[in-house]
Protein backbone atom coordinates (compact mmCIF):
# COMPACT_ATOMS: atom_id res chain seq x y z
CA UNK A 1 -6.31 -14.55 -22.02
CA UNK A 2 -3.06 -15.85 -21.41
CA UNK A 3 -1.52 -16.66 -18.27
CA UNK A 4 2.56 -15.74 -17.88
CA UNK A 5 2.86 -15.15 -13.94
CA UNK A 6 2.19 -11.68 -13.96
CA UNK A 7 0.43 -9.47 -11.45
CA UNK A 8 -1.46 -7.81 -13.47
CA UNK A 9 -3.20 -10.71 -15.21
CA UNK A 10 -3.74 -12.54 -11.92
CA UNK A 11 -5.29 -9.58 -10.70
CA UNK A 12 -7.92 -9.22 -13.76
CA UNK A 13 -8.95 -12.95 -13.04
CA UNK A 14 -9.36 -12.69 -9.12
CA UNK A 15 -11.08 -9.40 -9.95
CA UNK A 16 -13.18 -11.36 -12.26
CA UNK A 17 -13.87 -14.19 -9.84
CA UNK A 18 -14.87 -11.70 -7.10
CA UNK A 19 -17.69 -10.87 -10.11
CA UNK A 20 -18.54 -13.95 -10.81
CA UNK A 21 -19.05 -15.07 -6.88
CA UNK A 22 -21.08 -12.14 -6.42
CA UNK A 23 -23.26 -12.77 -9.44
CA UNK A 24 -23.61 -16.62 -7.56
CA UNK A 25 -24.53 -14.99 -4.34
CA UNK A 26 -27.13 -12.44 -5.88
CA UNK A 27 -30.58 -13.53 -5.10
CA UNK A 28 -31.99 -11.64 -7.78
CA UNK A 29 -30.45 -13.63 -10.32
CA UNK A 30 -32.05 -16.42 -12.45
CA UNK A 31 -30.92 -19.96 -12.38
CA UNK A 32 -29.29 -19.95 -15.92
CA UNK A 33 -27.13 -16.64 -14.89
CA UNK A 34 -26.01 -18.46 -11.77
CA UNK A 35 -25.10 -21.86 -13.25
CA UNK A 36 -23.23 -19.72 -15.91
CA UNK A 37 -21.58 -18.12 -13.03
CA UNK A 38 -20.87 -20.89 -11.38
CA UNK A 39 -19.02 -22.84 -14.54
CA UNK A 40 -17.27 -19.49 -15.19
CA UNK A 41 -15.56 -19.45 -11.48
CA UNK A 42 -14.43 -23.11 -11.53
CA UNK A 43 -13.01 -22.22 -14.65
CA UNK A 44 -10.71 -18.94 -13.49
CA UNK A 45 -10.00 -20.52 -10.50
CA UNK A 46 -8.33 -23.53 -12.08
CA UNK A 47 -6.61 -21.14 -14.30
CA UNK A 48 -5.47 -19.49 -10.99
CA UNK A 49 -4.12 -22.71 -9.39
CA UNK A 50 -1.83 -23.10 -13.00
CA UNK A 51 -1.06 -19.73 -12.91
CA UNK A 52 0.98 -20.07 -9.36
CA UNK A 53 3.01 -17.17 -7.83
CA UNK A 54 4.81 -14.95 -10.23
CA UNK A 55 8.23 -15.41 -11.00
CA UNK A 56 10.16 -13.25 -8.88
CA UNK A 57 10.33 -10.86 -12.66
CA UNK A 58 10.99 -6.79 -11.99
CA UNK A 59 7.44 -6.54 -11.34
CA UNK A 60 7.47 -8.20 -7.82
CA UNK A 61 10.29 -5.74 -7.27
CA UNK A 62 8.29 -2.77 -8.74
CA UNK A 63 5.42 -3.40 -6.45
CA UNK A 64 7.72 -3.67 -3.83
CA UNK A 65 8.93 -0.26 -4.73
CA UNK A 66 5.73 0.98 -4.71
CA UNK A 67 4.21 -0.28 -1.40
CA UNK A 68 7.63 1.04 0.53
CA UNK A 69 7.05 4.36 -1.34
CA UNK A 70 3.80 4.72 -0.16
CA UNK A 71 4.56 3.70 3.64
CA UNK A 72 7.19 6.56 3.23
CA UNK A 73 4.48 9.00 2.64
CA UNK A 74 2.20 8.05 5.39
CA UNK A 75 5.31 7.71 8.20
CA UNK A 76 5.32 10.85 10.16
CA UNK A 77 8.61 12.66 11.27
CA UNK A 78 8.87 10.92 14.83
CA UNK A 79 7.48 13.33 17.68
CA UNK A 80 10.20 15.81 19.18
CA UNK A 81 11.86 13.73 22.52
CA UNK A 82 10.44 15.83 25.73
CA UNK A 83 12.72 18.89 26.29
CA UNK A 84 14.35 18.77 29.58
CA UNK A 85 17.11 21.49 30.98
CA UNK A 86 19.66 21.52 28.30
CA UNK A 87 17.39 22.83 26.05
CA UNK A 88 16.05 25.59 28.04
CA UNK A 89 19.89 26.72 28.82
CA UNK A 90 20.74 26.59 24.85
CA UNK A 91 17.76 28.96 24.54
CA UNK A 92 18.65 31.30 27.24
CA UNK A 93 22.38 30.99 26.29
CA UNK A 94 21.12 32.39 22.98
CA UNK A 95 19.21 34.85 24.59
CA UNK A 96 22.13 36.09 26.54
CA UNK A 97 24.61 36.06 23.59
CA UNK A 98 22.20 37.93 21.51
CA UNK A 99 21.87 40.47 24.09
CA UNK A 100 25.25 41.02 25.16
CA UNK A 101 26.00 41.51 21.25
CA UNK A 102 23.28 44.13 21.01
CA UNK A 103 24.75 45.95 24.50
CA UNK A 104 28.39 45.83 22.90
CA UNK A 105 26.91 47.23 19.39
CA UNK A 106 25.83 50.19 21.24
C-alpha cells in the first residue's frame, strides 16, 4: 500500500491498527497470533509517523465540506423570541381589519 497523504489511506491503516491492537489485547489469542500482531502494529504505525498530515489537497477541503454540511442538518431553526404586546396588537389589528372589511362587504 502506498502512502501519498491522503485521508483515505491513513484511515485504512489506523483502522487496521485499531485491528491489530485488539487482536494484542484478546486473551483468547495464541502467542504466535499476538507476536504477529504485535510486529504488524509497529509496522503501520511507523508507516503512520512517515505518512504525516495530509497536504492541505481538495480532500481536506471536501471533508470540510462535508462535516459543515452535516452540522447544517442537525442545527435547528433557533426557538421563536417570547411574544410580548406588539405581537398580540398585530394579531388583533388583523382581526379588526379583517372584520371591518367583512362589515363594509356587506
Amino acid at each position: 500500500m502506498q502512502i501519498d497523504g491522503l485521508i483515505g489511506s491513513l484511515g485504512a491503516l489506523r483502522r487496521k491498527l485499531r485491528a491489530l491492537a485488539s487482536v494484542v489485547e484478546d486473551p483468547g489469542a495464541t502467542a504466535p497470533e499476538k507476536a504477529n500482531a504485535e510486529t504488524l502494529k509497529k509496522r503501520l504505525e511507523q508507516r503512520l509517523r512517515a505518512a504525516e498530515a495530509p497536504g492541505g489537497d481538495w480532500t481536506d477541503n471536501a471533508f470540510r465540506l462535508g462535516r459543515w454540511a452535516k452540522e447544517m442538518r442537525k442545527s435547528a431553526s433557533p426557538a421563536a423570541a417570547k411574544a410580548d404586546w406588539t405581537d398580540n396588537a398585530h394579531r388583533l389589528g388583523k382581526a379588526v381589519r379583517w372584520g371591518y372589511k367583512k362589515w363594509l362587504s356587506d
